[in-house]
C-alpha atoms as a PDB file:
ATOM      1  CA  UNK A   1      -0.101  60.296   4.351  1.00  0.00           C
ATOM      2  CA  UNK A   2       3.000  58.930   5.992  1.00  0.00           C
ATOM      3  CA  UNK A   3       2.495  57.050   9.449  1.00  0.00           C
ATOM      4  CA  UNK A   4       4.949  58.774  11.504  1.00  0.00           C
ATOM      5  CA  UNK A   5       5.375  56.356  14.877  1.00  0.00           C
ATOM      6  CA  UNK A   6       3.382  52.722  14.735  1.00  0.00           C
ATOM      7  CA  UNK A   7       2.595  51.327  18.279  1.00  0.00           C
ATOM      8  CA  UNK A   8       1.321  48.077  19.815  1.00  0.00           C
ATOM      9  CA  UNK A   9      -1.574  47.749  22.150  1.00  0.00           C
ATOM     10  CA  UNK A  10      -2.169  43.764  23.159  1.00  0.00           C
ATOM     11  CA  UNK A  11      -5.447  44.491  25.056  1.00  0.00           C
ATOM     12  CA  UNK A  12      -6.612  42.643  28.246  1.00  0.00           C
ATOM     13  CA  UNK A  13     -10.048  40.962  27.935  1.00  0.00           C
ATOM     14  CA  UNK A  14     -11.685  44.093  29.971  1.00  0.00           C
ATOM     15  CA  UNK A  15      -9.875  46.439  27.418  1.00  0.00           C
ATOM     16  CA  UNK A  16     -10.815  44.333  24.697  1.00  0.00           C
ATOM     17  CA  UNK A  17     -15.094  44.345  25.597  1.00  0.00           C
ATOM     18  CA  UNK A  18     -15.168  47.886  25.305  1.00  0.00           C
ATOM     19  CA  UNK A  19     -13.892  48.130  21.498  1.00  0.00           C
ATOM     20  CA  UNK A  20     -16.632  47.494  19.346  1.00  0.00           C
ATOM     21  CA  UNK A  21     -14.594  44.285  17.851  1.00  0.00           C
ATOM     22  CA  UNK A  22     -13.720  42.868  20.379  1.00  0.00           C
ATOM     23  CA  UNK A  23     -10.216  44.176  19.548  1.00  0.00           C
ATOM     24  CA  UNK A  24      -7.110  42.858  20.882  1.00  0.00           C
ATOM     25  CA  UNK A  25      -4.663  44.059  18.841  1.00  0.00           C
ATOM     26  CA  UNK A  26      -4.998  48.088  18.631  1.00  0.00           C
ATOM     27  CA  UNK A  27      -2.364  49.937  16.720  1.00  0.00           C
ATOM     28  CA  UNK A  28      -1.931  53.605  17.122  1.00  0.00           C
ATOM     29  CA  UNK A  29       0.013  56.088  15.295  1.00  0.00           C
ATOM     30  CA  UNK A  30       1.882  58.681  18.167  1.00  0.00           C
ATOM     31  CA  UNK A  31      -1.090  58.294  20.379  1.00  0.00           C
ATOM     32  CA  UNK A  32      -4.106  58.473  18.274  1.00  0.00           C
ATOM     33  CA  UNK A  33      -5.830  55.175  16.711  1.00  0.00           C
ATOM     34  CA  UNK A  34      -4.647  53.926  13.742  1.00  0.00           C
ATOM     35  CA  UNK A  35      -6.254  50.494  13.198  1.00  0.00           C
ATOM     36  CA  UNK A  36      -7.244  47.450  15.419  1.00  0.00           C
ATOM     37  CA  UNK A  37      -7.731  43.845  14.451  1.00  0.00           C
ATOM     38  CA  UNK A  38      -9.756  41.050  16.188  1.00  0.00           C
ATOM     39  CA  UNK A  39      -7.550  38.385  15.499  1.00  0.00           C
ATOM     40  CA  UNK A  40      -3.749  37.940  15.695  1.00  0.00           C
ATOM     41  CA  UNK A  41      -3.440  36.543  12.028  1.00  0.00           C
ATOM     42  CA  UNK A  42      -5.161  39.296  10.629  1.00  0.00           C
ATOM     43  CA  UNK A  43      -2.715  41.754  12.135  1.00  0.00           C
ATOM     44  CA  UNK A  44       0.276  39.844  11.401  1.00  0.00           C
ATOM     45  CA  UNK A  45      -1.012  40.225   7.613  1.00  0.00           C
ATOM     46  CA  UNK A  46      -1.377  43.594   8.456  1.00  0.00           C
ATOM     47  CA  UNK A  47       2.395  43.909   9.143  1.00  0.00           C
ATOM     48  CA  UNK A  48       3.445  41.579   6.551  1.00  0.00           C
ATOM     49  CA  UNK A  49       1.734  43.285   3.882  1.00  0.00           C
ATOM     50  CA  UNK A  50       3.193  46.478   5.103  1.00  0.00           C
ATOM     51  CA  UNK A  51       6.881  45.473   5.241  1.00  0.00           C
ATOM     52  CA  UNK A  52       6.530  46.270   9.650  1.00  0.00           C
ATOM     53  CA  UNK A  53       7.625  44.382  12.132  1.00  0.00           C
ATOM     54  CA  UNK A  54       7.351  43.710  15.476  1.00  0.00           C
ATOM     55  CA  UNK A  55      10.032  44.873  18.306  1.00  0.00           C
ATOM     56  CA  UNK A  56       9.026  42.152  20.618  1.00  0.00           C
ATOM     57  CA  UNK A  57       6.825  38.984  20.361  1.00  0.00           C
ATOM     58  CA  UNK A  58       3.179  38.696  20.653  1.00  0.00           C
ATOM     59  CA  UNK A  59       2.069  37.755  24.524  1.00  0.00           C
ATOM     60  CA  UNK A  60      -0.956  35.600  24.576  1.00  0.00           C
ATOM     61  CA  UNK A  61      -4.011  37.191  23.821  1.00  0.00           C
ATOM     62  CA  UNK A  62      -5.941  38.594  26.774  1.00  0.00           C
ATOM     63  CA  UNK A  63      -2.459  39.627  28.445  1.00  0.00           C
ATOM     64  CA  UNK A  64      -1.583  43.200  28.518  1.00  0.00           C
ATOM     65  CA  UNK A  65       1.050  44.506  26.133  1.00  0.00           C
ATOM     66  CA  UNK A  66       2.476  47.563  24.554  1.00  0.00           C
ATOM     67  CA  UNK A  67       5.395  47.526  21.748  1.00  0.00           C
ATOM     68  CA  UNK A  68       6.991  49.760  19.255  1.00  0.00           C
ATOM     69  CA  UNK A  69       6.382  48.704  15.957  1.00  0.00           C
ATOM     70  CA  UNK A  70       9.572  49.236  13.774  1.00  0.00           C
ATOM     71  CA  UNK A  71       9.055  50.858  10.158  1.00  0.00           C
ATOM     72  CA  UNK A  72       6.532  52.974   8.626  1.00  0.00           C
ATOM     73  CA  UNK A  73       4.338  53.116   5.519  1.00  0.00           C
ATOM     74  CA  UNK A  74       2.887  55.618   3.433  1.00  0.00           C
ATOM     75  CA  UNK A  75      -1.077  55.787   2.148  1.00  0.00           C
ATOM     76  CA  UNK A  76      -2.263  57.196  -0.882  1.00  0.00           C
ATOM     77  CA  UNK A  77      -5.453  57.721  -2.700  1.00  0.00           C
ATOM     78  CA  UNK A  78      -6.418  58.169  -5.844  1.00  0.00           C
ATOM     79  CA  UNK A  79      -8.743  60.224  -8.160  1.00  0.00           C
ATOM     80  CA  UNK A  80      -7.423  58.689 -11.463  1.00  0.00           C
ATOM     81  CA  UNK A  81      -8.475  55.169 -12.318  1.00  0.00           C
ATOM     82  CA  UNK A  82      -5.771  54.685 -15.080  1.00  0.00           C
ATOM     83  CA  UNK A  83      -3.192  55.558 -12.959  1.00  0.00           C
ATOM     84  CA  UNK A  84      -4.112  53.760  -9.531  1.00  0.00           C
ATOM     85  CA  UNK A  85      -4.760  50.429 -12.125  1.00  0.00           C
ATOM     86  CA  UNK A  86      -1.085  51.364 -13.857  1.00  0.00           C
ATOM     87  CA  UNK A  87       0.879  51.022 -10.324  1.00  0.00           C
ATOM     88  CA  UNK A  88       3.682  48.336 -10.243  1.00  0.00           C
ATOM     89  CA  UNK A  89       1.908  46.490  -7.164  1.00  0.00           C
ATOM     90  CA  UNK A  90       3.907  43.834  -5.714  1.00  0.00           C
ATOM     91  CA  UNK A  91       0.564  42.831  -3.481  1.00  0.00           C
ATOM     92  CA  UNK A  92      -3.501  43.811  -3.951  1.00  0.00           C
ATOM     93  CA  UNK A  93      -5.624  43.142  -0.653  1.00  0.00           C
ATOM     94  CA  UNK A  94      -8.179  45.357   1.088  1.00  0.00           C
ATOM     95  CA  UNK A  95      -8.118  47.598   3.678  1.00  0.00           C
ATOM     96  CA  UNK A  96     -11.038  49.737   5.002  1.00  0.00           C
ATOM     97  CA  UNK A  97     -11.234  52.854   3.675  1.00  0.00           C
ATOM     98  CA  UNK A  98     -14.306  55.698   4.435  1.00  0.00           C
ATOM     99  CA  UNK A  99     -16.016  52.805   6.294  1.00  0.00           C
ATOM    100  CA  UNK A 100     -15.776  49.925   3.165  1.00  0.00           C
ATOM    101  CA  UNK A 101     -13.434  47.519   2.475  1.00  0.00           C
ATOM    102  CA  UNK A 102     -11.907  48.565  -1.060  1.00  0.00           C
ATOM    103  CA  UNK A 103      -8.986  47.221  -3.345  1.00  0.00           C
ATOM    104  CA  UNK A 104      -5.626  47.747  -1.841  1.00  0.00           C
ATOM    105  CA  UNK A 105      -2.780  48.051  -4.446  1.00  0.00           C
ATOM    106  CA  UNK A 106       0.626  48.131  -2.438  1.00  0.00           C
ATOM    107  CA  UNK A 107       3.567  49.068  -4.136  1.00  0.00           C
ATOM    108  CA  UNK A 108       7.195  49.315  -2.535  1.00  0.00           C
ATOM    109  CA  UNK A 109      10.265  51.835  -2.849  1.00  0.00           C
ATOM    110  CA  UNK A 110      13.404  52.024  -1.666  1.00  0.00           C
ATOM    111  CA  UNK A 111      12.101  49.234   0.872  1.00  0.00           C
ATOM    112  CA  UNK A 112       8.861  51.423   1.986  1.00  0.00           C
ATOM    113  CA  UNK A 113       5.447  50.413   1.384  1.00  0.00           C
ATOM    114  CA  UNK A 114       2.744  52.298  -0.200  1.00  0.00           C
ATOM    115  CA  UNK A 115      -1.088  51.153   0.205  1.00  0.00           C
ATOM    116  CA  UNK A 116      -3.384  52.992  -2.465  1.00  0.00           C
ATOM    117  CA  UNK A 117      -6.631  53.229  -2.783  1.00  0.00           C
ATOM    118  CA  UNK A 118      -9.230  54.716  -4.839  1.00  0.00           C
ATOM    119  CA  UNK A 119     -11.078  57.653  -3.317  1.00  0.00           C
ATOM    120  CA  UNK A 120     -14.247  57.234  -2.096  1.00  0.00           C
ATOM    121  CA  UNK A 121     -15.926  59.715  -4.519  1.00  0.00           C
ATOM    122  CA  UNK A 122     -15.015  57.326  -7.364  1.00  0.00           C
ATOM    123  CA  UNK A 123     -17.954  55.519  -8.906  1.00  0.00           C
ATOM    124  CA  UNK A 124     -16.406  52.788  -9.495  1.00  0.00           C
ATOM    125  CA  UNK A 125     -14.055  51.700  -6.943  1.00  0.00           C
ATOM    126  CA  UNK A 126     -14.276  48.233  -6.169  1.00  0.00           C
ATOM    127  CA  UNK A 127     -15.642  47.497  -2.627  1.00  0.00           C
ATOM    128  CA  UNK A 128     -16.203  44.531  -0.789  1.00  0.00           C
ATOM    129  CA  UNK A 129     -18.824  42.698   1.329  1.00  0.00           C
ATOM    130  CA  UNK A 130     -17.950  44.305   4.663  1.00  0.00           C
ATOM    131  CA  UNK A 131     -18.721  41.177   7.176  1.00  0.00           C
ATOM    132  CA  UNK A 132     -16.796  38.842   4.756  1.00  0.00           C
ATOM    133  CA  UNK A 133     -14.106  41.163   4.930  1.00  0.00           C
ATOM    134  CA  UNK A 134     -13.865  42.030   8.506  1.00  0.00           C
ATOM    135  CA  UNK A 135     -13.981  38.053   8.885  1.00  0.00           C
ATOM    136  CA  UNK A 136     -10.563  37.975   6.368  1.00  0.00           C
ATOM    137  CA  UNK A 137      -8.854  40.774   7.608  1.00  0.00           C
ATOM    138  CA  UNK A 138     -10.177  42.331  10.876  1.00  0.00           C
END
């Protein structure tokens, strides 16, 4: 799955009580949600990790703001074990995936990133302790 148009929400603190984060920074792809993380170095991880970038800088948190986000990445997941384990990842995180936080492997070509996953139906796909996670990367 290819993310087709990344966008910037910076949410104001009303905005931000009604996510169940409290979110700040909600990205959307076109106009439908994407991801959202609860604190600004998480999401510039998020971009880093990604190869994105931002088209303007941050404004302080609890100040309205929306932004184009310039690049795009693509998502895959896998069935096979050997060959999601055989990628030439240039970075492993995790990313939440079917409600866990799982092993990320991201791999990059021709200067776009690729996050992969295992699917969820895999027995043994690593997953991580979701509140330790969310407090890494959310």
């Amino acid at each position: 799955m290819k993310t087709k148009k990344l966008t910037l929400i910076q949410a104001t603190p009303e905005q931000a009580r009604n996510t169940c984060g409290p979110y700040w920074y909600l990205v959307q792809d076109y106009y439908t949600s994407h991801t959202a993380f609860c604190r600004r170095e998480s999401f510039l991880n998020y971009l880093e990790e990604r190869g994105l970038a931002l088209s303007e800088p941050l404004v302080e948190q609890g100040t309205y703001a929306y932004q184009v986000i310039i690049g795009g990445y693509d998502q895959v997941m896998h069935m096979s074990y050997d060959a999601f384990y055989a990628l030439p990842a240039i970075i492993e995180t995790r990313t939440l995936s079917n409600g866990s936080y799982t092993l990320a492997r991201i791999t990059e070509d021709n200067g776009i990133r690729t996050v992969h996953t295992l699917n969820p139906n895999c027995e043994h796909r690593p997953e991580y302790d979701y509140f330790e996670s969310k407090a890494i990367y959310g």
